[in-house]
Protein backbone atom coordinates (compact mmCIF):
# COMPACT_ATOMS: atom_id res chain seq x y z
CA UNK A 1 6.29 3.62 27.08
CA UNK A 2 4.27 4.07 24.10
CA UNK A 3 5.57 1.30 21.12
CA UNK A 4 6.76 3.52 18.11
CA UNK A 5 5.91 3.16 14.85
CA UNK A 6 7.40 4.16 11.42
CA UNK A 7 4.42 5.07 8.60
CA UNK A 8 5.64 4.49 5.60
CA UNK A 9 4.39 5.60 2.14
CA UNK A 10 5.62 5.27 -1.28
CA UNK A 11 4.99 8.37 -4.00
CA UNK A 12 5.45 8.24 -7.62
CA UNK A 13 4.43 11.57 -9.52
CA UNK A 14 1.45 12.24 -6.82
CA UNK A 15 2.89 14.41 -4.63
CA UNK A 16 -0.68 16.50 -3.65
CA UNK A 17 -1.91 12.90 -3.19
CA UNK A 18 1.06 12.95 -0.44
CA UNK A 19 0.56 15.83 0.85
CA UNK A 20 -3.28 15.23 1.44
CA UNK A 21 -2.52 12.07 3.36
CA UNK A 22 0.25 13.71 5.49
CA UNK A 23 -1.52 16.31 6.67
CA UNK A 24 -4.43 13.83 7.66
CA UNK A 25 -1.46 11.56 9.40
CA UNK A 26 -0.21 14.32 10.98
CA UNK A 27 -3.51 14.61 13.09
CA UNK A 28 -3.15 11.13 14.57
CA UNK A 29 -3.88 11.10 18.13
CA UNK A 30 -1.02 8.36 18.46
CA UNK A 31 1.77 9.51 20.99
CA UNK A 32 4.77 8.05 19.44
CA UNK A 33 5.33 7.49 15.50
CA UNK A 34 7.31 8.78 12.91
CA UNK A 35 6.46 9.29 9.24
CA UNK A 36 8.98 7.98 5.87
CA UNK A 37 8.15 9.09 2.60
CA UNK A 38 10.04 6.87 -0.12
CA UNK A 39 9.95 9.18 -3.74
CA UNK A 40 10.36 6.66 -6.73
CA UNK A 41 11.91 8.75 -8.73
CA UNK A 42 8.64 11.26 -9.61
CA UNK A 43 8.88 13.24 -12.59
CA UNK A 44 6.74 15.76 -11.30
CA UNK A 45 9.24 17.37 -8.91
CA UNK A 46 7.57 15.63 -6.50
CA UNK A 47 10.53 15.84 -4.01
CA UNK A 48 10.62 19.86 -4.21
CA UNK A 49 6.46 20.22 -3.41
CA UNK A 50 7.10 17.82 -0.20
CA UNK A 51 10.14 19.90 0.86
CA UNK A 52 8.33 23.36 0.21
CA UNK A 53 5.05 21.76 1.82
CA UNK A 54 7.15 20.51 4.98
CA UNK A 55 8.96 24.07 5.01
CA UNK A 56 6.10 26.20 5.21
CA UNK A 57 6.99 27.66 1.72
CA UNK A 58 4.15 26.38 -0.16
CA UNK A 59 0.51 26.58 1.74
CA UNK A 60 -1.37 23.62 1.69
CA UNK A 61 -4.96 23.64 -0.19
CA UNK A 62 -7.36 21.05 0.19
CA UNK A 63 -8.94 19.26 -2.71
CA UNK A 64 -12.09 21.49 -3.60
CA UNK A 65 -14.77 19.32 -3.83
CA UNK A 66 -13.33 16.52 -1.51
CA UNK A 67 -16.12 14.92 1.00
CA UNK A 68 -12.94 14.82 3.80
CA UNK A 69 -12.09 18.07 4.06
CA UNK A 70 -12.20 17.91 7.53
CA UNK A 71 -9.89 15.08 8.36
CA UNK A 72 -7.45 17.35 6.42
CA UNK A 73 -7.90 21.49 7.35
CA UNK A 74 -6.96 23.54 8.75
CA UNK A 75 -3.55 22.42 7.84
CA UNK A 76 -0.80 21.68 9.81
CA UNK A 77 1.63 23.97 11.55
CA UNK A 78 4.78 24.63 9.91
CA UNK A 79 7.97 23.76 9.07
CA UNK A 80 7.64 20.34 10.55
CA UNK A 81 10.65 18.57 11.82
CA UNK A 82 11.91 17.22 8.28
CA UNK A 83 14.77 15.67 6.61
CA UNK A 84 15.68 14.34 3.06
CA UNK A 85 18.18 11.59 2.31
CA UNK A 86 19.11 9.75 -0.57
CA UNK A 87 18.21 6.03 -0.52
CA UNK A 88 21.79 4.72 0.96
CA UNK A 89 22.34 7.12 3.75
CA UNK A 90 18.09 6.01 4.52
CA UNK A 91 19.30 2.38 4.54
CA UNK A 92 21.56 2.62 7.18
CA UNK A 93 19.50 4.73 9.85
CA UNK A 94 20.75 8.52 8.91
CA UNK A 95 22.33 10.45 10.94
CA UNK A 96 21.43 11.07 14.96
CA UNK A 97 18.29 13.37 14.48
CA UNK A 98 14.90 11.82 14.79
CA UNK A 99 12.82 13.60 12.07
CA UNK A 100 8.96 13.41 12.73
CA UNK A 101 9.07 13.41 8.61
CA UNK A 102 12.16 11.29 5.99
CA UNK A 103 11.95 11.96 2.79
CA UNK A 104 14.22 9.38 0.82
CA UNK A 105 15.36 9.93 -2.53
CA UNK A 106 14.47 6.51 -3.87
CA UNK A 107 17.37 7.36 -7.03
CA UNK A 108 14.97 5.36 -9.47
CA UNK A 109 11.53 3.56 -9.89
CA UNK A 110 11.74 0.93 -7.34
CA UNK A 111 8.28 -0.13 -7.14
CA UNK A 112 6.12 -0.52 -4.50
CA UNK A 113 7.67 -2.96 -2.87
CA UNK A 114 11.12 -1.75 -3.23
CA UNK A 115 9.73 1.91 -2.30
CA UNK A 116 8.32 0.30 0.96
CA UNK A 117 11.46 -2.11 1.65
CA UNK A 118 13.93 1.35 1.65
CA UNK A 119 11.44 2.73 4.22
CA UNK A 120 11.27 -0.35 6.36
CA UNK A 121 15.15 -0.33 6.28
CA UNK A 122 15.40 3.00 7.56
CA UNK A 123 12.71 1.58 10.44
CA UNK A 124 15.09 -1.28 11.41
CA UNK A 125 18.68 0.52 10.79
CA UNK A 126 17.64 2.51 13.63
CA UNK A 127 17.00 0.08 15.93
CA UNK A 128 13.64 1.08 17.88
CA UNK A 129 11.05 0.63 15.65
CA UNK A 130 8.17 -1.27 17.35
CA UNK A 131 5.79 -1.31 14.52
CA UNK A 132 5.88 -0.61 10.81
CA UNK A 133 2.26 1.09 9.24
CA UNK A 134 2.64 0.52 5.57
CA UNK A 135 0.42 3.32 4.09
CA UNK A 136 -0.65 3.95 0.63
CA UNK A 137 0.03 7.91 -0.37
CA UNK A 138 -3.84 8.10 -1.86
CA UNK A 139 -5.39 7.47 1.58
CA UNK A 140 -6.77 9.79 4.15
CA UNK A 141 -7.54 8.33 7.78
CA UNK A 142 -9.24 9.32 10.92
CA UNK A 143 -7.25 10.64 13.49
CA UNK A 144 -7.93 7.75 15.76
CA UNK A 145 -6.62 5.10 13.24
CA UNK A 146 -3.34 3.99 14.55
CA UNK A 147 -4.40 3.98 17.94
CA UNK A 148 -7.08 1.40 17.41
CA UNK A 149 -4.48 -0.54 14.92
CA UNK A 150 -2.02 -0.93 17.70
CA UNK A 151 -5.13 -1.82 19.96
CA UNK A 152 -6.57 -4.79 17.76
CA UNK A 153 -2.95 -6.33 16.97
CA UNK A 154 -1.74 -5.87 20.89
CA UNK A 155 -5.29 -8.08 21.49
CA UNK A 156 -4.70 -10.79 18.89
CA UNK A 157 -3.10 -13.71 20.81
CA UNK A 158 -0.07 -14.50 19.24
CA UNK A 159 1.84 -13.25 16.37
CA UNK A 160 -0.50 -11.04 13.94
CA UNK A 161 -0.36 -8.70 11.43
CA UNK A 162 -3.22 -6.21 11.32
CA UNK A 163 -5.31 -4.17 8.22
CA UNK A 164 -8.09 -2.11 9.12
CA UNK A 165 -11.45 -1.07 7.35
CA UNK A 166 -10.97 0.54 4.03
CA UNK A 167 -13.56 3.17 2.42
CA UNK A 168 -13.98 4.60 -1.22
CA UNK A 169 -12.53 8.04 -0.92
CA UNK A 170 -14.96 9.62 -3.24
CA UNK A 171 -17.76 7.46 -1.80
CA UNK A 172 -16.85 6.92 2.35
CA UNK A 173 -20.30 5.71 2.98
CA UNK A 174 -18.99 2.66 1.12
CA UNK A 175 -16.53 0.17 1.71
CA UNK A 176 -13.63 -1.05 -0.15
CA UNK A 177 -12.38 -3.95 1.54
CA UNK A 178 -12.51 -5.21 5.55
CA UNK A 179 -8.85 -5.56 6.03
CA UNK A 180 -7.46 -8.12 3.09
CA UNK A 181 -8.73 -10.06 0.29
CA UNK A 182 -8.95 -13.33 -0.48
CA UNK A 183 -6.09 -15.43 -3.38
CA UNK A 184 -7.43 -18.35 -5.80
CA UNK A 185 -4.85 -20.49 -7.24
CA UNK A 186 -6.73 -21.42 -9.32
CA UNK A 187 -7.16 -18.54 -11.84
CA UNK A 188 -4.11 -16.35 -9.70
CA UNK A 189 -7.16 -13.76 -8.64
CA UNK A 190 -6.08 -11.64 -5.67
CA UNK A 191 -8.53 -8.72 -6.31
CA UNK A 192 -11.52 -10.27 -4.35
CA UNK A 193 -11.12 -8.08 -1.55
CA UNK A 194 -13.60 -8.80 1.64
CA UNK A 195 -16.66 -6.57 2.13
CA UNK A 196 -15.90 -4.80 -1.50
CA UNK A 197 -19.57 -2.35 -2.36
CA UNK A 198 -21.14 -2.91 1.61
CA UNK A 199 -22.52 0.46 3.33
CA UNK A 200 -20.40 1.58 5.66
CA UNK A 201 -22.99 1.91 8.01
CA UNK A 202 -24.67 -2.25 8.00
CA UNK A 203 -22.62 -3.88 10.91
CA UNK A 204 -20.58 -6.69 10.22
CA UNK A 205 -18.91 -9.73 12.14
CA UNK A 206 -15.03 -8.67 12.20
CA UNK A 207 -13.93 -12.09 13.34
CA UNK A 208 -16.10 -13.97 10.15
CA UNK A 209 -14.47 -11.78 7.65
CA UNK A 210 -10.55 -12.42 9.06
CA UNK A 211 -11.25 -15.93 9.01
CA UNK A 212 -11.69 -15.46 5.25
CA UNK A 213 -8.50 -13.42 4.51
CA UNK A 214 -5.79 -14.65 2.26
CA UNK A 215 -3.81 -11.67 2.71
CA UNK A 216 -3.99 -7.97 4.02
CA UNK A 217 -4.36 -5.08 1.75
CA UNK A 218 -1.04 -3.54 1.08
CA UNK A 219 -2.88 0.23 0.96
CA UNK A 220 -2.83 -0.52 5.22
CA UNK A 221 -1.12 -2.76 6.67
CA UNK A 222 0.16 -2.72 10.72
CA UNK A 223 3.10 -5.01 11.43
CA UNK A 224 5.30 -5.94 13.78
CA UNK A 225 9.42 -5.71 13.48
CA UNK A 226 9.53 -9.11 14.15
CA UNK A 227 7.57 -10.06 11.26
CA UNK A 228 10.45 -7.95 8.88
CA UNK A 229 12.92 -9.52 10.93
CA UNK A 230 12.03 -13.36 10.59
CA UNK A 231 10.09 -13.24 7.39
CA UNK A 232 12.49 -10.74 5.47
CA UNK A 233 11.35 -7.39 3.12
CA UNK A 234 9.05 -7.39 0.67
CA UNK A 235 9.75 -9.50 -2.80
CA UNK A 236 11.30 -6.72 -5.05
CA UNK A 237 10.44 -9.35 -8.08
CA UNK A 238 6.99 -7.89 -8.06
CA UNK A 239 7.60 -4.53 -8.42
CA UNK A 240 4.01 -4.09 -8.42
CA UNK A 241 0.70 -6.16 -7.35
CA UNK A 242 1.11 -9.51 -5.95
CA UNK A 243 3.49 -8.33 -2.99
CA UNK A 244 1.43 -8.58 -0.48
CA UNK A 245 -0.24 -12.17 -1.29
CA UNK A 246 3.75 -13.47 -1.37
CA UNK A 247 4.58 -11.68 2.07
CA UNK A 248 2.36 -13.88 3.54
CA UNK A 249 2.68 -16.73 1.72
CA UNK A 250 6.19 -17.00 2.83
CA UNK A 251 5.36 -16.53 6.37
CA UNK A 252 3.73 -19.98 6.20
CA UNK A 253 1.40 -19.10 8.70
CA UNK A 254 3.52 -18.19 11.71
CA UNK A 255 1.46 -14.47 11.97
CA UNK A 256 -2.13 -14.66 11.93
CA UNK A 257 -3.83 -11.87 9.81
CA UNK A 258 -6.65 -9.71 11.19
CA UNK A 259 -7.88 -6.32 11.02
CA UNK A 260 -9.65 -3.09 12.92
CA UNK A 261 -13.03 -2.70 12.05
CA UNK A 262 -13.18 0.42 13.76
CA UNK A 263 -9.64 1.75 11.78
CA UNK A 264 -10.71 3.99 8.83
CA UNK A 265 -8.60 4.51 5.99
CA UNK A 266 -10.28 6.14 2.80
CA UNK A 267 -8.53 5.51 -0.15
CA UNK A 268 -8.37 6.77 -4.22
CA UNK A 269 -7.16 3.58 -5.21
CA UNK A 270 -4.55 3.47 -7.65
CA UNK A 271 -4.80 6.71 -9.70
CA UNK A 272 -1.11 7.17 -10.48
CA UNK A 273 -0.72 3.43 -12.08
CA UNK A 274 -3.95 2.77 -13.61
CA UNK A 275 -4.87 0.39 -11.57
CA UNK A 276 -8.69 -1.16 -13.04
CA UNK A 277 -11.62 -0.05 -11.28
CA UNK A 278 -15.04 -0.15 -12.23
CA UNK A 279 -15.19 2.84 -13.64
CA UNK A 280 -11.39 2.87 -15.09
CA UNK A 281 -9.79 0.58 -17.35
CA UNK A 282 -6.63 -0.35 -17.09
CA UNK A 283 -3.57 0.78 -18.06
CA UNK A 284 -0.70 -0.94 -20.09
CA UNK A 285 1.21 -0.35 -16.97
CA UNK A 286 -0.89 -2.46 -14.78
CA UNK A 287 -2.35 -5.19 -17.23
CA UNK A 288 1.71 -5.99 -17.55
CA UNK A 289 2.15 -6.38 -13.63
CA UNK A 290 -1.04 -8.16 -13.04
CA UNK A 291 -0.68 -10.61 -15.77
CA UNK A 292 3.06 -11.25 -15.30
CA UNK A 293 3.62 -11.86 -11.76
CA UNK A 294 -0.07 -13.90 -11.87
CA UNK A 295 2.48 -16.52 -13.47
CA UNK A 296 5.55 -15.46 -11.20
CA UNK A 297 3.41 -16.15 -7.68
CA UNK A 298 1.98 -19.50 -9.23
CA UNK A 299 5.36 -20.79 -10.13
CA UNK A 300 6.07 -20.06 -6.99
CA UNK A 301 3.92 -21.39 -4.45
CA UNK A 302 1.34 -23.15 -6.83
CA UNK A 303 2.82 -25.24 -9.60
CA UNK A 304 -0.53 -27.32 -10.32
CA UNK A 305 -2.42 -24.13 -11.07
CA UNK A 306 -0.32 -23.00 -13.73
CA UNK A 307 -2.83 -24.73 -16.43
CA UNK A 308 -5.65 -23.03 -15.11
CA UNK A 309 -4.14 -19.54 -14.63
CA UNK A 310 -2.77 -19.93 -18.35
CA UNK A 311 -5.96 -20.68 -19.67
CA UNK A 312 -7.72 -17.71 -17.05
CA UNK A 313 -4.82 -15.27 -19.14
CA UNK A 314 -5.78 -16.27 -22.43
CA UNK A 315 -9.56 -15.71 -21.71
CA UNK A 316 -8.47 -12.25 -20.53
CA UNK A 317 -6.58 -10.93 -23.61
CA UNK A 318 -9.45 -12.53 -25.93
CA UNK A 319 -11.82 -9.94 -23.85
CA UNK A 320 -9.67 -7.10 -24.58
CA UNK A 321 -9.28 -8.14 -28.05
CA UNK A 322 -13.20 -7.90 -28.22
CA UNK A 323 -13.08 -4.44 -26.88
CA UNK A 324 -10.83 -3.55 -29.45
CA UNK A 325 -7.96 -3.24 -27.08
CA UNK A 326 -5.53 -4.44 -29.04
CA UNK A 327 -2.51 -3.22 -27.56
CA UNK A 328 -3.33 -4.89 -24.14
CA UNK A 329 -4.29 -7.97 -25.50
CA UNK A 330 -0.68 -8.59 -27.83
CA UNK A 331 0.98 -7.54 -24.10
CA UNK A 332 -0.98 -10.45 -22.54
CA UNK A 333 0.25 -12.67 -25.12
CA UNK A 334 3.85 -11.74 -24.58
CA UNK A 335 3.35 -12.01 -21.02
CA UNK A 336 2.30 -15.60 -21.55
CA UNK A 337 5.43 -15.97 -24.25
CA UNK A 338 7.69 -15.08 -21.66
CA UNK A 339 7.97 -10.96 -21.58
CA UNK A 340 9.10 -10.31 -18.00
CA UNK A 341 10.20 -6.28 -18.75
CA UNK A 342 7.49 -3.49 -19.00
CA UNK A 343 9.01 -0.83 -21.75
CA UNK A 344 8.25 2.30 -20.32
């Protein structure tokens, strides 16, 4: 029998983002998964679109000018097979029905990793969850993604967790990272991720690149229930960034980390929470995350480094400070004084 395996994505105030991505993960030519949708607690209603999108109320209407149309149209048939539960009644498995769609009424921000930990829950309150694909909700992917996921991580000897190849959404001739990233502990860095700016199209050697990662990217990420069961959920500490670098981390090394080349995701990357690309700053929002849990994952696992990373901080706010950003900078510095709480 085909293993199953529980998607999960997390949405906060992007539910067309969602929608997008579902009815691209809706098209996989998997036989046997099931899809979780974890709402933080969206101001934008976000729980009503996904209901009237999943009923048939609403049509759906791809992005005008995206470059992926196709992975995307003609939508869907509707209403799918749906459900929506609040966050405890998700926790412990629901009821009997097998919905090929949960919505879960997170009942507050919880984060990314919290968002993804009520999902994975559900997954493992039910009992026959084979896999968990953790999914970010501003991704697209081919409809032959899973399938070569559950291929490459079926091949790796022993225990593995598996990413896959990762593409600039509004530029899918160009990558955005080969599976994971690499961590310094030295300056806390966890935003070198592998292959970052190569053309799609220049062949590359798979096997090199996993021997470099330090972690998997969290935007797709294949693992196996026994990796939730013996390592445990996701750090809710974090609440955002970092997450993924601690997961495995506290593994120690017991699951290997690889990825499928041939596994395309395309991803927006962090619209909803500012996160800094090169051609957006970042927001308050994200400099605070970053910047605090930098110092969280160094107490942590690398005491030695905390000079360094201090001193790496600093540097940062004094560049912000040059570019007149003021507001960013004094944050650093109360990061560094001890602020653990973002102030929404």
């Amino acid at each position: 029998m085909t293993a199953k395996v529980y998607i999960i994505l997390v949405n906060w105030n992007g539910w067309m983002d969602t929608v997008e991505c579902l009815e691209s993960l809706f098209r996989q030519d998997y036989e046997h998964y099931r899809v979780v949708v974890c709402d933080n607690a969206s101001r934008d209603d976000s729980l009503g679109h996904l209901d009237a999108w999943a009923s048939g109320r609403t049509p759906y209407v791809p992005p005008e000018h995206s470059p992926l149309r196709h992975l995307s149209t003609p939508a869907i048939q509707k209403p799918l097979d749906f459900l929506l539960l609040d966050r405890k009644s998700a926790e412990q498995g629901g009821p009997g029905s097998d919905p090929a769609l949960l919505l879960i009424d997170g009942g507050g921000n919880l984060g990314f990793a919290g968002g993804n930990n009520a999902g994975m829950r559900y997954a493992l309150a039910r009992g026959d969850a084979d896999y968990i694909w953790l999914l970010n909700n501003d991704t697209i992917v081919e409809p032959d993604c899973l399938t070569r996921m559950v291929w490459r991580l079926r091949n790796q000897p022993g225990p593995a967790t598996c990413g896959s190849r990762i593409l600039f959404y509004s530029h899918p001739e160009t990558v955005q990272a080969l599976g994971g990233g690499r961590f310094n502990r030295w300056t806390a860095i966890s935003s070198q991720s592998l292959g970052r700016f190569l053309p799609a199209s220049q062949a590359v050697d798979a096997a090199a690149y996993e021997r470099q990662m330090s972690y998997i990217v969290g935007c797709s990420w294949l693992l196996p229930r026994a990796y939730l069961e013996e390592v445990g959920l996701m750090d809710e500490s974090y609440f955002l960034y970092y997450e993924e670098v601690d997961w495995v981390l506290r593994a120690g090394g017991r699951y290997a980390l690889c990825y499928a080349d041939d596994a395309r995701v395309y991803h927006k990357e962090g619209s909803s929470i500012g996160t800094p690309t090169g051609s957006r700053p970042s927001s308050l929002l994200s400099d605070f995350y970053i910047f605090r849990n930098k110092l969280l994952i160094t107490r942590r696992y690398f005491p030695l480094g905390l000079p360094t990373v201090y001193v790496a901080t600093l540097i940062q706010a004094g560049r912000r400070a040059l570019r007149g950003q003021w507001d960013k900078a004094w944050l650093i510095l109360k990061v560094l004084l001890g602020k653990r709480h973002f102030d929404y």
